[in-house]
Protein backbone atom coordinates (compact mmCIF):
# COMPACT_ATOMS: atom_id res chain seq x y z
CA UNK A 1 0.00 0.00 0.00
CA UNK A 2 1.88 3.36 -1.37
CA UNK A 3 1.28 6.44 0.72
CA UNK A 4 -0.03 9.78 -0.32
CA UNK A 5 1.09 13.00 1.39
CA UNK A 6 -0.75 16.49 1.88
CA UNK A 7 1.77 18.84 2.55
CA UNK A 8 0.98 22.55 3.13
CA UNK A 9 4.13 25.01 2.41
CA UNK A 10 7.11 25.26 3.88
CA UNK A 11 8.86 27.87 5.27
CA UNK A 12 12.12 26.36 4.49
CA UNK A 13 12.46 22.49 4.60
CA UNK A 14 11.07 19.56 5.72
CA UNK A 15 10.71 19.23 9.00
CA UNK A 16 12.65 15.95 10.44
CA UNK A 17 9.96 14.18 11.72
CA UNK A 18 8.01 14.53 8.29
CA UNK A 19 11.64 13.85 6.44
CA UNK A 20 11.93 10.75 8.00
CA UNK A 21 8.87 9.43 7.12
CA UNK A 22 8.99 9.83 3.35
CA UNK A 23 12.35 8.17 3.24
CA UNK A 24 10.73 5.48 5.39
CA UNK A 25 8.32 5.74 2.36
CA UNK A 26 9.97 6.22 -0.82
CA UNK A 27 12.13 3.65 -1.61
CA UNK A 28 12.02 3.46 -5.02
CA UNK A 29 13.61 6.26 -6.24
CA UNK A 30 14.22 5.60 -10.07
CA UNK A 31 11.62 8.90 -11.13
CA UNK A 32 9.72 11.58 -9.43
CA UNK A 33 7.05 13.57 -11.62
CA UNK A 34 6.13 16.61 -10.79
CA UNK A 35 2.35 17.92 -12.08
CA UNK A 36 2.71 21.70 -12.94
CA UNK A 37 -0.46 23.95 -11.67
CA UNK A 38 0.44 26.43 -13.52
CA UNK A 39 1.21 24.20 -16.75
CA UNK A 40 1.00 27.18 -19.40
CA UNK A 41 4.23 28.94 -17.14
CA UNK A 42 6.81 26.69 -18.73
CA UNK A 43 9.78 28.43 -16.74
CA UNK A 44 8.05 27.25 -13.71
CA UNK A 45 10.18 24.70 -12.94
CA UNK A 46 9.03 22.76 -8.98
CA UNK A 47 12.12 24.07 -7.87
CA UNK A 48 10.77 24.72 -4.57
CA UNK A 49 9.33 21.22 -4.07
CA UNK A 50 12.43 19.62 -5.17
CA UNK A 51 14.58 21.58 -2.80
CA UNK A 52 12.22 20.14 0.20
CA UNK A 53 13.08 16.43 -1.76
CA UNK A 54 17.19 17.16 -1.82
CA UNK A 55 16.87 18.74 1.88
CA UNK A 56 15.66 15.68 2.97
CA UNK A 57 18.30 13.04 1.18
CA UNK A 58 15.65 11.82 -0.96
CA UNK A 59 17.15 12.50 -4.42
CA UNK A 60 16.13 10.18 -7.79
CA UNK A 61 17.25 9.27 -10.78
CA UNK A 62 14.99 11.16 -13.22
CA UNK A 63 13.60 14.11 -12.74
CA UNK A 64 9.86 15.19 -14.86
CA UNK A 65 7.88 18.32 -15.18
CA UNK A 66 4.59 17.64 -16.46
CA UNK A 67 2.86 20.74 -17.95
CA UNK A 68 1.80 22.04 -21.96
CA UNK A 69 4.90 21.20 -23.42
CA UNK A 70 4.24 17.77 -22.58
CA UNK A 71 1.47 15.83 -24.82
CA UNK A 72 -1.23 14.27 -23.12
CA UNK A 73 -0.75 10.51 -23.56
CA UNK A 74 3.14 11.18 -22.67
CA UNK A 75 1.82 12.63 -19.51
CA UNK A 76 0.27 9.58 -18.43
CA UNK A 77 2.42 7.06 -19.46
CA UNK A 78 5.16 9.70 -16.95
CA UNK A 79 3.09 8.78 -14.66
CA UNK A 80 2.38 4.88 -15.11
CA UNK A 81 5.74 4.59 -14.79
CA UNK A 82 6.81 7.33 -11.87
CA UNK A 83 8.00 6.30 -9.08
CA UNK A 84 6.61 9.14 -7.29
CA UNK A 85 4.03 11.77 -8.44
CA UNK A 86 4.16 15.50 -6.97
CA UNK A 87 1.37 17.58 -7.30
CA UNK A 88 2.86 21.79 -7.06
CA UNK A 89 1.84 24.55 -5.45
CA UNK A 90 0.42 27.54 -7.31
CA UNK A 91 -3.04 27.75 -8.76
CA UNK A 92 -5.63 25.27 -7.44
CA UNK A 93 -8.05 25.31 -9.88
CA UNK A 94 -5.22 25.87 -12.82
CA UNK A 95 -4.71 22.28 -11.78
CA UNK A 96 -7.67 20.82 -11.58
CA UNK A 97 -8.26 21.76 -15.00
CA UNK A 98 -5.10 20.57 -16.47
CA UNK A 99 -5.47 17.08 -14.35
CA UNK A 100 -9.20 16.76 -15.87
CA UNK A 101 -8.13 18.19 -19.46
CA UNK A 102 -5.13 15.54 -19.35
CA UNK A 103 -7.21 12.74 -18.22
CA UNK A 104 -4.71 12.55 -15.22
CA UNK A 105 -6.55 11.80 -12.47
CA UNK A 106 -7.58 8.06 -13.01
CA UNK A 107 -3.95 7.20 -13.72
CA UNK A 108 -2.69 8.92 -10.23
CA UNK A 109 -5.43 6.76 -8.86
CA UNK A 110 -4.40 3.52 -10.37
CA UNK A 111 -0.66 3.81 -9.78
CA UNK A 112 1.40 2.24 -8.27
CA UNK A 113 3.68 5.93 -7.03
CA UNK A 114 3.21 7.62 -3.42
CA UNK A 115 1.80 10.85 -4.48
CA UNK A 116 2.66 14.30 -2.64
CA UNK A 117 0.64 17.18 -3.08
CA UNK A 118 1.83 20.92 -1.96
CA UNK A 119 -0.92 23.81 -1.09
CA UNK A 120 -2.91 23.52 -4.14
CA UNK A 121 -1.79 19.96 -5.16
CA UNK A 122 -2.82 18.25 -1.44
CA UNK A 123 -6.45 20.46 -2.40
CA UNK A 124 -6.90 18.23 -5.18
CA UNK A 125 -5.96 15.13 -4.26
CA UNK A 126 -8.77 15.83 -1.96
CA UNK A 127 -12.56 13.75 -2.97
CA UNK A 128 -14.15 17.39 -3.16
CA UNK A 129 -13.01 20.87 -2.21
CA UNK A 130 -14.48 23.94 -1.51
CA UNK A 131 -13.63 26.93 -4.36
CA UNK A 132 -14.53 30.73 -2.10
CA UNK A 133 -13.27 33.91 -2.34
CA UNK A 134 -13.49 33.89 1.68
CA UNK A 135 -10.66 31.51 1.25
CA UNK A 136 -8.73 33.63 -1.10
CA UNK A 137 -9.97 32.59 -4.29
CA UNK A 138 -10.83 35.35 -6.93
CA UNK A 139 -14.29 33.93 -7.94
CA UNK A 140 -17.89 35.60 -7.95
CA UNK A 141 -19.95 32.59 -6.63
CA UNK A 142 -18.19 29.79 -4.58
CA UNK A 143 -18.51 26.18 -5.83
CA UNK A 144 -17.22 22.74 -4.38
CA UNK A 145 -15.13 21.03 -7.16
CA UNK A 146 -14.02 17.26 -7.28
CA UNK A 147 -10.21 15.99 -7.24
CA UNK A 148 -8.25 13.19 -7.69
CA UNK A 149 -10.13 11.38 -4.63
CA UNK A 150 -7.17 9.36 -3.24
CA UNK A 151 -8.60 9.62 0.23
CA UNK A 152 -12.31 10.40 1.08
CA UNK A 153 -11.81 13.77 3.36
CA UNK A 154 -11.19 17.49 1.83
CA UNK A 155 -8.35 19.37 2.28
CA UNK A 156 -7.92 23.03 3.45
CA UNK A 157 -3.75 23.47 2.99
CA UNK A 158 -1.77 26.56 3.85
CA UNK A 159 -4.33 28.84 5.08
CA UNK A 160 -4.12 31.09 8.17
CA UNK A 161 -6.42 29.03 10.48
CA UNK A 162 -5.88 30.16 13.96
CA UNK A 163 -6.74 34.13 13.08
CA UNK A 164 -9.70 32.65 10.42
CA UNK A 165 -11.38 29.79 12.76
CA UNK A 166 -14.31 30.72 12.33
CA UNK A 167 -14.77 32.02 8.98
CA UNK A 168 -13.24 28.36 8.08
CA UNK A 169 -15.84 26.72 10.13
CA UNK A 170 -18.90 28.58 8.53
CA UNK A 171 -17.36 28.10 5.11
CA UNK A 172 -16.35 24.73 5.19
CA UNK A 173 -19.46 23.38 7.40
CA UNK A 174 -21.69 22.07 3.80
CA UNK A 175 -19.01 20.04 2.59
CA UNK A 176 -17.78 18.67 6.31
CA UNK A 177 -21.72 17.45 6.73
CA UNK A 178 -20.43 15.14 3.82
CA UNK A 179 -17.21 14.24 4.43
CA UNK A 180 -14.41 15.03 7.25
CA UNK A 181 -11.96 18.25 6.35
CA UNK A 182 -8.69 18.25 7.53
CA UNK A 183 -7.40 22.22 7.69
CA UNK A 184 -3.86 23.07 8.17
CA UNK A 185 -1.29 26.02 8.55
CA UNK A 186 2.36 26.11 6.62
CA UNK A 187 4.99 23.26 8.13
CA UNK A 188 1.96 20.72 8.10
CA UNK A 189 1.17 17.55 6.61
CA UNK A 190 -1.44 14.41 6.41
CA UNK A 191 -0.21 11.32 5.39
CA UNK A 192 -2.35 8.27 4.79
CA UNK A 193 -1.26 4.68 4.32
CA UNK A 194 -4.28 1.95 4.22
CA UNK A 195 -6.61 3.16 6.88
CA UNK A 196 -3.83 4.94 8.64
CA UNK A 197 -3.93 8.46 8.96
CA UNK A 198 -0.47 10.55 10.72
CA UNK A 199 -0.52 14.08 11.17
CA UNK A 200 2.64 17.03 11.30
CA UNK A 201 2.15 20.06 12.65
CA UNK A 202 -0.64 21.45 13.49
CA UNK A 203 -3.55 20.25 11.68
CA UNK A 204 -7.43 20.70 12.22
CA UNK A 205 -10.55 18.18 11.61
CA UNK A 206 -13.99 20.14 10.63
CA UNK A 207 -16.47 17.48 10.97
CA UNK A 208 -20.53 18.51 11.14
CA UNK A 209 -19.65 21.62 11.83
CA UNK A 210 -17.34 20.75 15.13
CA UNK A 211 -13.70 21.78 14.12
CA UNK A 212 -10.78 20.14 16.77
CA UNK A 213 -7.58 20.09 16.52
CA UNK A 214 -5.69 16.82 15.54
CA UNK A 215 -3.06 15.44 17.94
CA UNK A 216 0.28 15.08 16.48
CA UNK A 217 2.00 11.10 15.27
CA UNK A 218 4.77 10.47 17.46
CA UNK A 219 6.02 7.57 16.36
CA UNK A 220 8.15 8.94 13.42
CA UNK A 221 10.50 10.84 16.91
């Protein structure tokens, strides 16, 4: 069972508890593809999210960028074949179109890669997330849209939660009648692995309307 990761941002690396769980992780290391979310910027490179990779000793043979320049059935056959799939920061709902356009999302489903996801890439590896200009998206009307669905929970990453609680909970309350959302800061991350769920930093759980925070894993110390 391959893990999937919803990382928020980083103020500089990885922290070491979080490090040493994705080398715990990834041990194939032959290719990592990265899924642009801003795919028409072709200068825009992951260079962020690979620094967080080297920082961490987890370096790999090949090294992809998934965006325009690449055609679609390329794309997928990237990822068939990756050993693991990143999902970038940048413009959430950029990516969601590219990943629907691309036909991407059934083949990060089906394969066989632990798949990270930063800010706007842990969004949409979400079942369903919310779309609002209350949480800082330039839209008129506010809309829940469906990602990959590699877990069934949303994901709020890299938002300002402890001066917004309550904003969050009004806004997210809908969608967590449906399904749990897990809301984090910068420095955090959910991983899940079968039916296990870890948590780094600090991370919240909106569920029917009640929003607690998460304790901490310990057992990557």
């Amino acid at each position: 069972m391959k893990a999937h990761y919803y990382l928020g941002w980083f103020t500089t690396f990885f922290p070491e508890k979080l490090s040493k769980a994705l080398r715990k992780d990834i041990t194939d290391r032959k290719s990592v593809v990265m899924i642009s979310s801003n795919p028409s910027v072709f200068e825009e490179d992951g260079a962020t999210e690979r620094s967080w990779l080297d920082q961490a000793g987890i370096i790999f043979q090949e090294y992809h960028l998934i965006n325009y320049r690449v055609q679609k059935e390329d794309a997928q056959r990237l990822i068939q074949q990756a050993s693991v799939i990143f999902l970038l920061g940048g413009s959430t709902i950029n990516l969601n179109r590219f990943l629907m356009e691309y036909d991407l999302s059934e083949c990060i489903r089906n394969c066989r890669a632990v798949v990270l996801g930063a800010s706007a890439g842990a969004i949409n590896m979400s079942a369903k997330w919310l779309c609002s200009k209350n949480l800082g998206y330039d839209i008129p009307k506010s809309s829940v849209y469906d990602g990959i669905g590699l877990s069934d929970f949303s994901i709020l990453s890299h938002f300002d939660l402890e001066d917004n609680m309550e904003l969050v909970r009004d806004e997210l309350s809908p969608l967590s009648g449906e399904m749990n959302v897990f809301a984090s800061n910068k420095d955090c991350a959910v991983r899940v692995k079968g039916d296990q769920i870890d948590i780094f930093g600090h991370v919240y759980l909106i569920s029917r309307t009640t929003i607690l925070k998460v304790e901490e894993t310990s057992k990557f110390c």
